[in-house]
Each structure stands twice: as structure tokens, then as C-alpha cells.
Protein backbone atom coordinates (compact mmCIF):
# COMPACT_ATOMS: atom_id res chain seq x y z
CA UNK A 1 4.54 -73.26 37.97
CA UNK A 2 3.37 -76.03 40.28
CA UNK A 3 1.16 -78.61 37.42
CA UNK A 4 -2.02 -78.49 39.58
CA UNK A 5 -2.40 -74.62 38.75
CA UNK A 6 -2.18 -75.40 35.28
CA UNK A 7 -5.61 -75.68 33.89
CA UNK A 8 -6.77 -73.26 36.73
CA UNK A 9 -9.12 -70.09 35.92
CA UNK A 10 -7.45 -66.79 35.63
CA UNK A 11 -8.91 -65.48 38.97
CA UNK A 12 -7.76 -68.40 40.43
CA UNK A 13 -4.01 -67.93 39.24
CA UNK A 14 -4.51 -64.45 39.90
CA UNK A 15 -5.56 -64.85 43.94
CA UNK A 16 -2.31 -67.35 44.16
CA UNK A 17 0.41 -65.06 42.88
CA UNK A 18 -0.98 -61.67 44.50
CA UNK A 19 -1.70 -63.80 47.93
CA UNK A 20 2.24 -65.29 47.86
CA UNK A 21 3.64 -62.14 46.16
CA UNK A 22 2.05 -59.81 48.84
CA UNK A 23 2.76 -61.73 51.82
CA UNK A 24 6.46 -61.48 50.70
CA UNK A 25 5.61 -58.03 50.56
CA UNK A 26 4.55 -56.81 53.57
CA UNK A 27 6.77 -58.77 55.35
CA UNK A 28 9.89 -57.45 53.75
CA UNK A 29 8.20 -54.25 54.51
CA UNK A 30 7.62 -54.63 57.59
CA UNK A 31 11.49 -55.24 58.48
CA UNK A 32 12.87 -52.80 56.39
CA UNK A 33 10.54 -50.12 58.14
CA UNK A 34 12.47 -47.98 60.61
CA UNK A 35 9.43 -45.79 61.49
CA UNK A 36 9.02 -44.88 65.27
CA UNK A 37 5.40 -46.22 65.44
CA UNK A 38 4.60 -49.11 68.14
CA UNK A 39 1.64 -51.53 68.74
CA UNK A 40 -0.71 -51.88 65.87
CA UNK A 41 0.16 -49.13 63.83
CA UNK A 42 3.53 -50.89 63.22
CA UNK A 43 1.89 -53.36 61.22
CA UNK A 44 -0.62 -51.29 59.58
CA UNK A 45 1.59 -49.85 56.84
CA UNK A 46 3.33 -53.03 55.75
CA UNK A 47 -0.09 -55.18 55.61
CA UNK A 48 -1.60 -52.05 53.33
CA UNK A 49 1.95 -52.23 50.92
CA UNK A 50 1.22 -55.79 50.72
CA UNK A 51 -2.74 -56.07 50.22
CA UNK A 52 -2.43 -53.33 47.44
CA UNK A 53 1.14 -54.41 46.12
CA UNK A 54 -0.73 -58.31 46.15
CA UNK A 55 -3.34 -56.96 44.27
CA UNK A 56 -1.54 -55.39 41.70
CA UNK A 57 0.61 -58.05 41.37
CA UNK A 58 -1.70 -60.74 41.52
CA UNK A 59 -4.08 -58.84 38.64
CA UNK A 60 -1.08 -58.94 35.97
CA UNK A 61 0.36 -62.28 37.10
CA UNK A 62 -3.03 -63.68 36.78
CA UNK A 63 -3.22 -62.78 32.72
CA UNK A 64 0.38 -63.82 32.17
CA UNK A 65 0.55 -67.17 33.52
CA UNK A 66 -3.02 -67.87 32.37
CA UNK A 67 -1.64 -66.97 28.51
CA UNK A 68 1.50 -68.85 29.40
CA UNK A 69 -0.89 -71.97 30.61
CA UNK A 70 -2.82 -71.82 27.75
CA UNK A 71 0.34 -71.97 25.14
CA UNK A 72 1.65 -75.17 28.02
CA UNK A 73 -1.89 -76.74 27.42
CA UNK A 74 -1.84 -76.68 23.54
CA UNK A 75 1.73 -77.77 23.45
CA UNK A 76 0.94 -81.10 25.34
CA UNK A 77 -2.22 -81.82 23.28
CA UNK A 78 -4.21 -83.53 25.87
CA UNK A 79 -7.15 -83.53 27.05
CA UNK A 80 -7.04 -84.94 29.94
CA UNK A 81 -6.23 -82.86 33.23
CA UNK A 82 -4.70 -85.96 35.09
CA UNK A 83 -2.56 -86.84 31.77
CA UNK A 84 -1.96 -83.26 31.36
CA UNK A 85 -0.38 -82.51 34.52
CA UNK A 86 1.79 -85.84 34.16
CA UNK A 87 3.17 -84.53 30.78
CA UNK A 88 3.90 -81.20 32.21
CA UNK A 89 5.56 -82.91 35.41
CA UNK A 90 7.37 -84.99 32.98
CA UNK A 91 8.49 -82.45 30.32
CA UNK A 92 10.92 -81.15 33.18
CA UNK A 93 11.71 -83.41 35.43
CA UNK A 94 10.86 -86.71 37.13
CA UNK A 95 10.77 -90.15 35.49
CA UNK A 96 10.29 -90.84 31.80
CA UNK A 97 6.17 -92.11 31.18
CA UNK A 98 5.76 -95.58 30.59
CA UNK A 99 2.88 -94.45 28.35
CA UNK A 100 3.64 -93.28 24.86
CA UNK A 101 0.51 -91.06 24.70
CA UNK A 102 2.18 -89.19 27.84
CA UNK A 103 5.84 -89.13 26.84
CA UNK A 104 5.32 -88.08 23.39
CA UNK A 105 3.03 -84.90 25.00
CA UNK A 106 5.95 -84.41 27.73
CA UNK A 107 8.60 -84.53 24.74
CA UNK A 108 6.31 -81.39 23.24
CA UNK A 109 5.88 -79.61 26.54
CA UNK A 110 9.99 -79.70 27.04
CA UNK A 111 10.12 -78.74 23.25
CA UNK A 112 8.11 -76.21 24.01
CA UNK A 113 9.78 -74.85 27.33
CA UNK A 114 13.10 -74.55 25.60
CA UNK A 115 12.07 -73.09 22.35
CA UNK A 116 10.55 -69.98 25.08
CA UNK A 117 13.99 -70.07 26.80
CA UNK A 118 15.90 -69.34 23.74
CA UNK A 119 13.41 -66.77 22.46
CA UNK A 120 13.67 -64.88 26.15
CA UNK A 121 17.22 -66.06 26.82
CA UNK A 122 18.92 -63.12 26.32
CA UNK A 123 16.40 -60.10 27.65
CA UNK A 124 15.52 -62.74 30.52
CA UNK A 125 19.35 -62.76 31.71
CA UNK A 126 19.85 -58.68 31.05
CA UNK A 127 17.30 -58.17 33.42
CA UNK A 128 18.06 -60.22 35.88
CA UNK A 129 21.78 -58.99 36.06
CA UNK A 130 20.48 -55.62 36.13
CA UNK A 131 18.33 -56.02 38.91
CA UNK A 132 20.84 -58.09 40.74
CA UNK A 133 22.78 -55.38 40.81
CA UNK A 134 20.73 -52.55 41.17
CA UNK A 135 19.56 -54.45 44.50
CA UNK A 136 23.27 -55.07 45.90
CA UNK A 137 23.81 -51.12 44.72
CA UNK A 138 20.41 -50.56 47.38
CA UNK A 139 21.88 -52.70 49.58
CA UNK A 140 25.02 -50.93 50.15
CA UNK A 141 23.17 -47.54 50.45
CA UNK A 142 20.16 -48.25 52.12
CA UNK A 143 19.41 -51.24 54.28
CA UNK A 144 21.11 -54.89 53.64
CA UNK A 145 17.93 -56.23 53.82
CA UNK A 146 18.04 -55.44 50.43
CA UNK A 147 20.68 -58.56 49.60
CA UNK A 148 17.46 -60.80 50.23
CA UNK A 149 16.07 -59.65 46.89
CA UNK A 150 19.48 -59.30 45.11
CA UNK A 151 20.04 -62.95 45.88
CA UNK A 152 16.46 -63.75 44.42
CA UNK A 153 17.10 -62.24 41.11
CA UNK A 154 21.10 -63.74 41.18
CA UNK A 155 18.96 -67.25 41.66
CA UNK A 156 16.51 -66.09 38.67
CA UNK A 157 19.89 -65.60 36.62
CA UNK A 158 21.27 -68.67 37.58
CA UNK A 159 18.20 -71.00 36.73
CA UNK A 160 18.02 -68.79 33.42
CA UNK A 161 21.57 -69.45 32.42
CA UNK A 162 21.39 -73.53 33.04
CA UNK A 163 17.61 -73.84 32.15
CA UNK A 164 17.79 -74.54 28.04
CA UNK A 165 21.31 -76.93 29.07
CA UNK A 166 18.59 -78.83 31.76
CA UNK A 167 15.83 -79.21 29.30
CA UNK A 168 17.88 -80.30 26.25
CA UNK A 169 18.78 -83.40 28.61
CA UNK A 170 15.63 -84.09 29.43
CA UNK A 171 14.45 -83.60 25.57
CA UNK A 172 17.41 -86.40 24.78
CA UNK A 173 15.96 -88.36 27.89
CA UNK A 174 12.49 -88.52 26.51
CA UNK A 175 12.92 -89.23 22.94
CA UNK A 176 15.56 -92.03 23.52
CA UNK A 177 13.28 -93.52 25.76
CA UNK A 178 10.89 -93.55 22.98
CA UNK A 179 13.14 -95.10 20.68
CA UNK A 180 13.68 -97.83 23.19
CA UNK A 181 11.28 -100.27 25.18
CA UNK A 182 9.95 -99.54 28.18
CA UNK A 183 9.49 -102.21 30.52
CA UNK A 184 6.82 -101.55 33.40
């Protein structure tokens, strides 16, 4: 989740996910169509799957991320938006904050990210299998378009598998930077 969406309302969050989410929609829909229908009314059935599919999507998207936010938010233990989103940035990735305020927040925020990758570890990488298959499986019986979405949940197995090795670096990163002096 991009840091400046962090401290965002749920409608907000919401509009974001359903706008992206159904735009991949209707175009996927729109080239795995093989309807005879021309002009205008070629269009008309993938822009409906992806308005209502957006929707949808953007409605339950909107209450997840804003619970997952809100668990991100007390982790850190700022206040601050600006400081905020530079503990969040930091917690994964980027340089180590010269500020101790910041770095001790980002060292909770990674804390925090892995502890949730070890509790969903497991059920995250199941699924993700499972629908990597199932999609090659549609693939091979129905249109290879559908490799596009088996290669999107291979990707979302992938980044499961290596995620809690990535953060326990950058855990090790931040707190031996705290041990040691920073020089601006």
C-alpha cells in the first residue's frame, strides 16, 4: 500500500481499489470477449463487468485496508502524518532514519508487518498456489489470456514466500542502526 493512502478515509481507499481493480476488469474483459457485437456495443459489456465488479471490489477493499491502516497506524505510534508515512516507508524499505523518534516507529511498523506474515503465511501461500493453478488449468481450456492472472497470483506467491526473509533484514537493519551512531 502506497504510504500516502495510509491515513486516508475509508471511501477514499475504497474509490482507489474499486477504480484500479475495475479498470483491470473491464479491460481483461473486454479481450477475453469473443462476442460478435461491433461499434459501441463491444465495449458496453466489459465497462458494465468493470463499473459493477469495481464497485464490489472497491466496497470490501475499502473496509479491509482501512482496518489494516488502522492496525499500521497504531503500530508506528505517531502522530504525525509526515513522520508517519516516513516510518511506514522506512519499515520496508529505503534508507534507515537519521531520527530516532522515526526509526524506532519504522522498527515497530516492520515488527509489525512480519508478525502478520507469519500469522497469514501459510493460508496466504495455499491460496495463492491454488489459484495459480486453477488459472493455468483455465488457461489451457479456455482462453490463454487467462496466464495474465495465473502469473499475478504466481507473483503474489512469490512476494509471500520471500516477504518475512525481506523484512527480518530490514528489522536487523533498523535496530543495528540504532545501536550505532548515525552521522547526518
Amino acid at each position: 500500500m502506497r504510504t500516502w493512502l495510509v491515513g486516508a478515509p475509508r471511501w477514499k481507499l475504497a474509490l482507489v481499489q474499486g477504480t484500479f481493480f475495475g479498470a483491470g476488469l473491464a479491460i481483461f474483459a473486454f479481450f477475453s470477449s469473443s462476442g460478435p457485437e461491433e461499434g459501441a456495443a463491444r465495449f458496453i459489456g466489459p465497462v458494465v463487468v468493470g463499473v459493477v465488479g469495481g464497485v464490489v471490489f472497491g466496497f470490501f477493499m475499502g473496509h479491509v485496508i482501512a482496518n489494516l491502516n488502522g492496525a499500521l497506524v497504531r503500530a508506528a505510534g505517531l502522530n504525525d502524518p509526515h513522520e508517519l508515512r516516513q516510518a511506514i516507508r522506512a519499515g520496508r524499505r529505503g534508507s534507515v532514519p537519521a531520527d530516532p523518534r522515526i526509526r524506532q516507529a519504522a522498527l515497530r511498523v516492520a515488527r509489525h508487518h512480519l508478525s502478520e506474515a507469519e500469522r497469514r503465511g501459510r493460508s496466504s501461500r495455499t491460496l495463492f498456489a491454488v489459484f495459480t493453478l486453477a488459472y493455468i488449468a483455465m488457461a489451457t481450456l479456455l482462453s490463454p489470456w487467462w496466464l495474465v492472472t495465473a502469473a499475478f497470483f504466481a507473483a503474489l506467491l512469490v512476494c509471500t514466500v520471500i516477504q518475512p526473509n525481506r523484512l527480518t533484514l530490514r528489522i536487523v537493519d533498523l535496530e543495528t542502526t540504532n545501536n550505532e551512531q548515525v552521522v547526518p
